[in-house]
N, C-alpha and C. Protein backbone atom coordinates (compact mmCIF):
# COMPACT_ATOMS: atom_id res chain seq x y z
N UNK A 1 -23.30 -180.73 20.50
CA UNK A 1 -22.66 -181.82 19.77
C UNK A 1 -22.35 -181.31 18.38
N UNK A 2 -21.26 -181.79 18.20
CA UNK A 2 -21.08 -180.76 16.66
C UNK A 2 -20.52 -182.09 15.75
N UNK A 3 -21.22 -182.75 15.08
CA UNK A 3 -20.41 -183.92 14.32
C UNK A 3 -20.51 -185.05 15.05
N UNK A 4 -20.23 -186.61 14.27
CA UNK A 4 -19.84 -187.61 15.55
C UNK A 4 -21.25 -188.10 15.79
N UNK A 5 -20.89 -189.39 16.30
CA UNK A 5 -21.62 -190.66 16.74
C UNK A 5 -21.52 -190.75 18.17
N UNK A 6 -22.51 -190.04 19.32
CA UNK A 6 -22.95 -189.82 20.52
C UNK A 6 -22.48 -191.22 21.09
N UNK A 7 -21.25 -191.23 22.22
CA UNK A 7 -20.81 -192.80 22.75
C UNK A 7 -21.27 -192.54 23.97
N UNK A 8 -21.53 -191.07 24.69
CA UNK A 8 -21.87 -191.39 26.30
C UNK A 8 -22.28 -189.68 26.58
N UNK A 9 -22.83 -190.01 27.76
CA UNK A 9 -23.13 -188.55 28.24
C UNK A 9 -22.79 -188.83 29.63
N UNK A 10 -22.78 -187.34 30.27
CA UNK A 10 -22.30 -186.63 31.39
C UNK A 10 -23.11 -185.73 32.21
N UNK A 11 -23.91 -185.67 33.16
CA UNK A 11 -24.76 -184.71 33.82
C UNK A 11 -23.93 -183.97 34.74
N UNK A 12 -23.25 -182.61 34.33
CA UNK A 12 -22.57 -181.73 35.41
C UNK A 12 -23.23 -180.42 35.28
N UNK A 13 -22.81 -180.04 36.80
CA UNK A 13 -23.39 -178.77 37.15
C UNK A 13 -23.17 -177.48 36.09
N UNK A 14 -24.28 -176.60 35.97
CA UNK A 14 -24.28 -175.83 34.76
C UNK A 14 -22.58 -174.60 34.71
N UNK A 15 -22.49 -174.67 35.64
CA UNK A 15 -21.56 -173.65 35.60
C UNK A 15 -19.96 -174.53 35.75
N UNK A 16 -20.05 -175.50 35.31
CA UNK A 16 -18.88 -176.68 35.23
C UNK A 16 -18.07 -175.70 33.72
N UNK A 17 -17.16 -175.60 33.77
CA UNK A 17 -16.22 -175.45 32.44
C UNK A 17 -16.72 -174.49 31.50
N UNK A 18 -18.03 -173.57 32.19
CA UNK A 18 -18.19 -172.29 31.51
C UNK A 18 -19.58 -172.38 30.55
N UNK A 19 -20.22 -171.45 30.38
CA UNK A 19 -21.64 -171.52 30.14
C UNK A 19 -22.05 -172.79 29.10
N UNK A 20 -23.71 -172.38 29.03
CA UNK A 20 -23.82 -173.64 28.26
C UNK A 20 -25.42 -172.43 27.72
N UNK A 21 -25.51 -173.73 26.30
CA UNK A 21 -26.58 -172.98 25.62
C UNK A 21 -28.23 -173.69 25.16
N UNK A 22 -29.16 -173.29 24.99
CA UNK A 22 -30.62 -174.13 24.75
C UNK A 22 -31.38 -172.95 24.58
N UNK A 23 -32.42 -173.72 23.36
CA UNK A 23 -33.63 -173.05 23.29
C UNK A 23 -34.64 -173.01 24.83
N UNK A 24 -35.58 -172.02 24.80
CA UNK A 24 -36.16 -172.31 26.51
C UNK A 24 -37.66 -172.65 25.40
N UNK A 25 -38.74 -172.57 26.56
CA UNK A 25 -40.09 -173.41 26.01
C UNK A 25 -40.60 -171.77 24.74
N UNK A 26 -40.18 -171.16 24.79
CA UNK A 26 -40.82 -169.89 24.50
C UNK A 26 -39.81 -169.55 23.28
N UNK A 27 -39.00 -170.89 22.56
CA UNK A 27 -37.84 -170.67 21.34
C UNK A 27 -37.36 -169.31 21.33
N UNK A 28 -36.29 -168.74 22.82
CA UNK A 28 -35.26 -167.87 23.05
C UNK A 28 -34.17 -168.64 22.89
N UNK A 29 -32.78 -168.15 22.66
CA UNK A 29 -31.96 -168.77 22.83
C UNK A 29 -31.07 -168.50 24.07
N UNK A 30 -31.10 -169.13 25.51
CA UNK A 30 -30.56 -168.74 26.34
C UNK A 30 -29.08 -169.38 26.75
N UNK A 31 -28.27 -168.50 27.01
CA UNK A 31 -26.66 -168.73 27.21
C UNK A 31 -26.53 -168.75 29.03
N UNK A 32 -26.60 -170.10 29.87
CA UNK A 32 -26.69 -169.85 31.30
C UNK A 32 -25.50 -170.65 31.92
N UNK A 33 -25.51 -170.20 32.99
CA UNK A 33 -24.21 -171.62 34.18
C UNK A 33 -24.99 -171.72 35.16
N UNK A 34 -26.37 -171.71 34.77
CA UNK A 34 -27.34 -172.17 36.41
C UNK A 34 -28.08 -173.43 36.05
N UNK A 35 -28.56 -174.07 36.80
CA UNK A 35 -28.63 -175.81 36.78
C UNK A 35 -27.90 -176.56 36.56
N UNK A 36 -28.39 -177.44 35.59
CA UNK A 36 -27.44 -178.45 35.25
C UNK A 36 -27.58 -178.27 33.58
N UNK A 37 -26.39 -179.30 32.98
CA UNK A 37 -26.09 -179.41 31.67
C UNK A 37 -25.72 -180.85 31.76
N UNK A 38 -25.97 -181.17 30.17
CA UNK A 38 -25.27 -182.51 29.83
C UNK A 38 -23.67 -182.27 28.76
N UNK A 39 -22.88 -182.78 29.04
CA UNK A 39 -21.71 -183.01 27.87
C UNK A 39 -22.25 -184.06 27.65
N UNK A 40 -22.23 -184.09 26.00
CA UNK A 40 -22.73 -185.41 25.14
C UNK A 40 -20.68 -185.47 24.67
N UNK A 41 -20.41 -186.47 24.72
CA UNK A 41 -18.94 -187.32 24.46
C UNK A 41 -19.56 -187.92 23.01
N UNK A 42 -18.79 -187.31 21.71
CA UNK A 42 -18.75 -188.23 20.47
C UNK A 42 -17.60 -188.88 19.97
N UNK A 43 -17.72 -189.64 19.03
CA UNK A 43 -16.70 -189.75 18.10
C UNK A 43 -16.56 -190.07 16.43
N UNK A 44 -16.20 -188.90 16.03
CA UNK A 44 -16.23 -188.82 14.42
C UNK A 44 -15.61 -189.85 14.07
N UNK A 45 -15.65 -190.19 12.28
CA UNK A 45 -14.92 -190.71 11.71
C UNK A 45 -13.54 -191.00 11.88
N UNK A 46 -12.43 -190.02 11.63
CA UNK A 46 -11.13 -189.52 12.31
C UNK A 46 -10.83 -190.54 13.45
N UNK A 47 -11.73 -190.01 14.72
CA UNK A 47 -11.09 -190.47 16.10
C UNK A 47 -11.14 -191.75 15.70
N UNK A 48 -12.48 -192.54 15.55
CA UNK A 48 -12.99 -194.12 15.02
C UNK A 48 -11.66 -194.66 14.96
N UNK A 49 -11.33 -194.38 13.63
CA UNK A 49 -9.88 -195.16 12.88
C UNK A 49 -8.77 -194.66 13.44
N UNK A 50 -8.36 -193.41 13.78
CA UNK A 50 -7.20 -193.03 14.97
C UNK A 50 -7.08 -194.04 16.32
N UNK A 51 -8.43 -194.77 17.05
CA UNK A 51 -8.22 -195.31 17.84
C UNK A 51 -8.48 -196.66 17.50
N UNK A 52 -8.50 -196.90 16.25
CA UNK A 52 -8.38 -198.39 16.07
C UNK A 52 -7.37 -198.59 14.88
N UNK A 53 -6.11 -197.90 14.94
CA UNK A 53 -5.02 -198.07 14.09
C UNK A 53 -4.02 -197.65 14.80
N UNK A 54 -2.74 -198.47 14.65
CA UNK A 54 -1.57 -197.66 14.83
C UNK A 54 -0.67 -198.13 13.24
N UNK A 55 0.71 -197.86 13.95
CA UNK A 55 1.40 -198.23 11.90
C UNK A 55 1.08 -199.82 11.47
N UNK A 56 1.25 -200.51 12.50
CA UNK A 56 1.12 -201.70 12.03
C UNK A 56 -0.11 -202.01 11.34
N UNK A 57 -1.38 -201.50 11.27
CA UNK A 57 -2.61 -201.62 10.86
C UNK A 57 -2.74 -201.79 9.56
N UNK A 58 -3.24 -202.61 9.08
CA UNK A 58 -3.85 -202.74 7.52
C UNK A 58 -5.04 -202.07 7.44
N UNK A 59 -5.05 -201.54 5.87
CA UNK A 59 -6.65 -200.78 6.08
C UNK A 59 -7.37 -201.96 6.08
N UNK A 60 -7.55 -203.11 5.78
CA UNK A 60 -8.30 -204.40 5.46
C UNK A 60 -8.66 -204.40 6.92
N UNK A 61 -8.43 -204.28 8.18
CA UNK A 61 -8.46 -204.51 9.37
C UNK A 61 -9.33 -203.26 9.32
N UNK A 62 -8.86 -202.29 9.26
CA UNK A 62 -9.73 -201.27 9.73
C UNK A 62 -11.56 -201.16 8.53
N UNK A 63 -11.12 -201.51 7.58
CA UNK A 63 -12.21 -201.34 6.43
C UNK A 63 -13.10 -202.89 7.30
N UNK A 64 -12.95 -203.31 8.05
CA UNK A 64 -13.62 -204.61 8.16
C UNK A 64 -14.65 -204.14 9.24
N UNK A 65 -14.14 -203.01 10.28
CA UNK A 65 -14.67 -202.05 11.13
C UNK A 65 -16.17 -201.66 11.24
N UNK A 66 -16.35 -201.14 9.35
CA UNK A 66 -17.23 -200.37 9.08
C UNK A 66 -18.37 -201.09 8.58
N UNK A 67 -19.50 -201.29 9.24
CA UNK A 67 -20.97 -202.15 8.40
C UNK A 67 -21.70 -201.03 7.94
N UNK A 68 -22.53 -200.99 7.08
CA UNK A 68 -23.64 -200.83 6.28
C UNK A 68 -24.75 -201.16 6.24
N UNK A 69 -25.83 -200.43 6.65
CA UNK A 69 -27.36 -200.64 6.32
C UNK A 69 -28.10 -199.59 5.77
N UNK A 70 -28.09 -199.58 4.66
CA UNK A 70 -28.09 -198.40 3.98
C UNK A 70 -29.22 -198.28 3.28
N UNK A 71 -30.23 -199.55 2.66
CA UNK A 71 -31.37 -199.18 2.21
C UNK A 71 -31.12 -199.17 0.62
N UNK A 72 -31.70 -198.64 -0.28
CA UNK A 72 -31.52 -199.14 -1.35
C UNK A 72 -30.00 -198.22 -1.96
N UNK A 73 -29.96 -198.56 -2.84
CA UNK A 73 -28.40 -198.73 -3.44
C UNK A 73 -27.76 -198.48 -2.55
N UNK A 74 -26.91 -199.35 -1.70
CA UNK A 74 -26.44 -199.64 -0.55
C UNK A 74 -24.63 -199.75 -0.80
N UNK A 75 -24.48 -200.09 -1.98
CA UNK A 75 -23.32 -200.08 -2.45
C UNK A 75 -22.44 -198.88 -2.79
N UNK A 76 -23.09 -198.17 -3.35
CA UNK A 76 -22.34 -196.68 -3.69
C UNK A 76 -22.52 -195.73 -2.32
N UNK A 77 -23.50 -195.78 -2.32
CA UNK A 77 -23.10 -195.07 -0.19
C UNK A 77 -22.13 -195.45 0.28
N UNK A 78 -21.92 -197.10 0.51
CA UNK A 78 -21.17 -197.46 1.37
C UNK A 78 -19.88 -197.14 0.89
N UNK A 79 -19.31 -196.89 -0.72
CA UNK A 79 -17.98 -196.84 -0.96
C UNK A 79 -17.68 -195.91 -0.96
N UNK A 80 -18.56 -194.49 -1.02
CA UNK A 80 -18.77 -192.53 -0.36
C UNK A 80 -18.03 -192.88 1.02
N UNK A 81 -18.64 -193.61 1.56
CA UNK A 81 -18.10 -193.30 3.06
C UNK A 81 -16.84 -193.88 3.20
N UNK A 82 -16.75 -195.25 2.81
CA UNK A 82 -15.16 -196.48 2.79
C UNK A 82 -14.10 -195.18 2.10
N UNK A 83 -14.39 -194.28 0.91
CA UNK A 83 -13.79 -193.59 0.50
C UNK A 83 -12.65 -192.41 1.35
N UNK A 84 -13.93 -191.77 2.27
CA UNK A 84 -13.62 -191.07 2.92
C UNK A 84 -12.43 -191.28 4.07
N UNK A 85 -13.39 -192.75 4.61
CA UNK A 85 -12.48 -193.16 5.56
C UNK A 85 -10.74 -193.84 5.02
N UNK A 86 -10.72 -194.06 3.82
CA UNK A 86 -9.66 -194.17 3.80
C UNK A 86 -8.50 -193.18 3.62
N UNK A 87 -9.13 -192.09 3.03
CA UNK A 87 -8.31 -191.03 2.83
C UNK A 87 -8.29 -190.81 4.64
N UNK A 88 -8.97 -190.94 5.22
CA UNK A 88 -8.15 -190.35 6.78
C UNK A 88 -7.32 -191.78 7.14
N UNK A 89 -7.64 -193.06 7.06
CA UNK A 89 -6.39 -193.88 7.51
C UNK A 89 -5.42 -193.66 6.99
N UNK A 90 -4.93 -193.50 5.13
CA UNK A 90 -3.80 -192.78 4.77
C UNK A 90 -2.85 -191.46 5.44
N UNK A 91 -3.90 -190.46 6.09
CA UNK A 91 -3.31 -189.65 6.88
C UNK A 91 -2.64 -190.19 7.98
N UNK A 92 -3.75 -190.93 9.35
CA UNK A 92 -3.24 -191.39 10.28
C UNK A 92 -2.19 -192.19 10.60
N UNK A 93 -1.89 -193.19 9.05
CA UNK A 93 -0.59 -194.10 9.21
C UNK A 93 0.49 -193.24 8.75
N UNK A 94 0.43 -192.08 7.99
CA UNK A 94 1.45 -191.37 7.42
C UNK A 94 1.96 -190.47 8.82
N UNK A 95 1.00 -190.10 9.78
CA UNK A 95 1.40 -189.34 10.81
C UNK A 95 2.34 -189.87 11.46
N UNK A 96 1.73 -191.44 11.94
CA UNK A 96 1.97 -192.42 12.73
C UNK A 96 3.52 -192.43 12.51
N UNK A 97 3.73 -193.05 10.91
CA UNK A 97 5.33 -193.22 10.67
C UNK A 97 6.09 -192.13 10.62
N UNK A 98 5.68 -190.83 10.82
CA UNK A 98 6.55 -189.56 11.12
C UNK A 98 6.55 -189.43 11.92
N UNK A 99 6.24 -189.98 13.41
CA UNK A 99 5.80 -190.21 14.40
C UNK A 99 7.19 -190.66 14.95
N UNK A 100 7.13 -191.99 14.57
CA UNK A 100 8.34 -193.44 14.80
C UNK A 100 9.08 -192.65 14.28
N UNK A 101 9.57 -192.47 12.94
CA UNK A 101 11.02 -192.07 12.27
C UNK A 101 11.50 -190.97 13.27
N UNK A 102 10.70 -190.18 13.92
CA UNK A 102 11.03 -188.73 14.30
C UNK A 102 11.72 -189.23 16.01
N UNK A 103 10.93 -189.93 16.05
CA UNK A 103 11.62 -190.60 17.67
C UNK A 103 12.85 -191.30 17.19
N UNK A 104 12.94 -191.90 16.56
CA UNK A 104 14.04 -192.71 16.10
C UNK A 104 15.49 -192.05 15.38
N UNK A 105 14.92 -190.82 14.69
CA UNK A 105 16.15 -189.82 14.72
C UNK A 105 16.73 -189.31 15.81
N UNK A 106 15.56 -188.97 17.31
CA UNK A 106 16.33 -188.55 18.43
C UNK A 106 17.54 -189.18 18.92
N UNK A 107 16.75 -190.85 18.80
CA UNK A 107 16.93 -191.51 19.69
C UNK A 107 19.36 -192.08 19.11
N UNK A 108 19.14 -192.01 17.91
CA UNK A 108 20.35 -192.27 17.44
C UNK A 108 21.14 -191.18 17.24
């Protein structure tokens, strides 16, 4: 898992889509395709708001998304992260409408 908020897992055979890696009881690091493996399925920040925006989206819609339990000063965390995430909805709606315009030049 590299990043991301764990939404589901997968139990496939070890040699599914090419090796896989783990410490063994004896802390080696072994690289195998025999047994089984899990794919852990995440989703970062990015995907989050990518799949809950298209152009029409207000960030107010999407900023409404995100809760907070943060523990003490709860406020400046939370606007670190609201921060972040908005600089990627700015990306994603800017893609979005180069997206549309670019179909819409074909299309005329």
């Amino acid at each position: 898992m590299h990043g991301g908020i764990p939404i589901s897992v997968e139990p496939k055979p070890g040699y599914y889509d090419g090796a896989y890696s783990y410490l063994d009881d004896e802390d080696n690091y072994v690289t195998s395709t025999k047994g089984l493996k899990v794919d852990i399925h995440c989703v970062d920040m990015y995907d989050f708001i990518d799949n809950n925006t298209n152009k029409r989206t207000k960030w107010s819609e999407v900023q409404e998304k995100f809760k907070f339990d943060l523990g003490p000063d709860p406020y400046k965390r939370g606007e670190e992260v609201l921060k972040s995430a908005k600089k990627l909805y700015d990306d994603i709606i800017k893609d979005e409408k180069s997206i549309y315009n670019d179909a819409l030049i074909e299309v005329c």
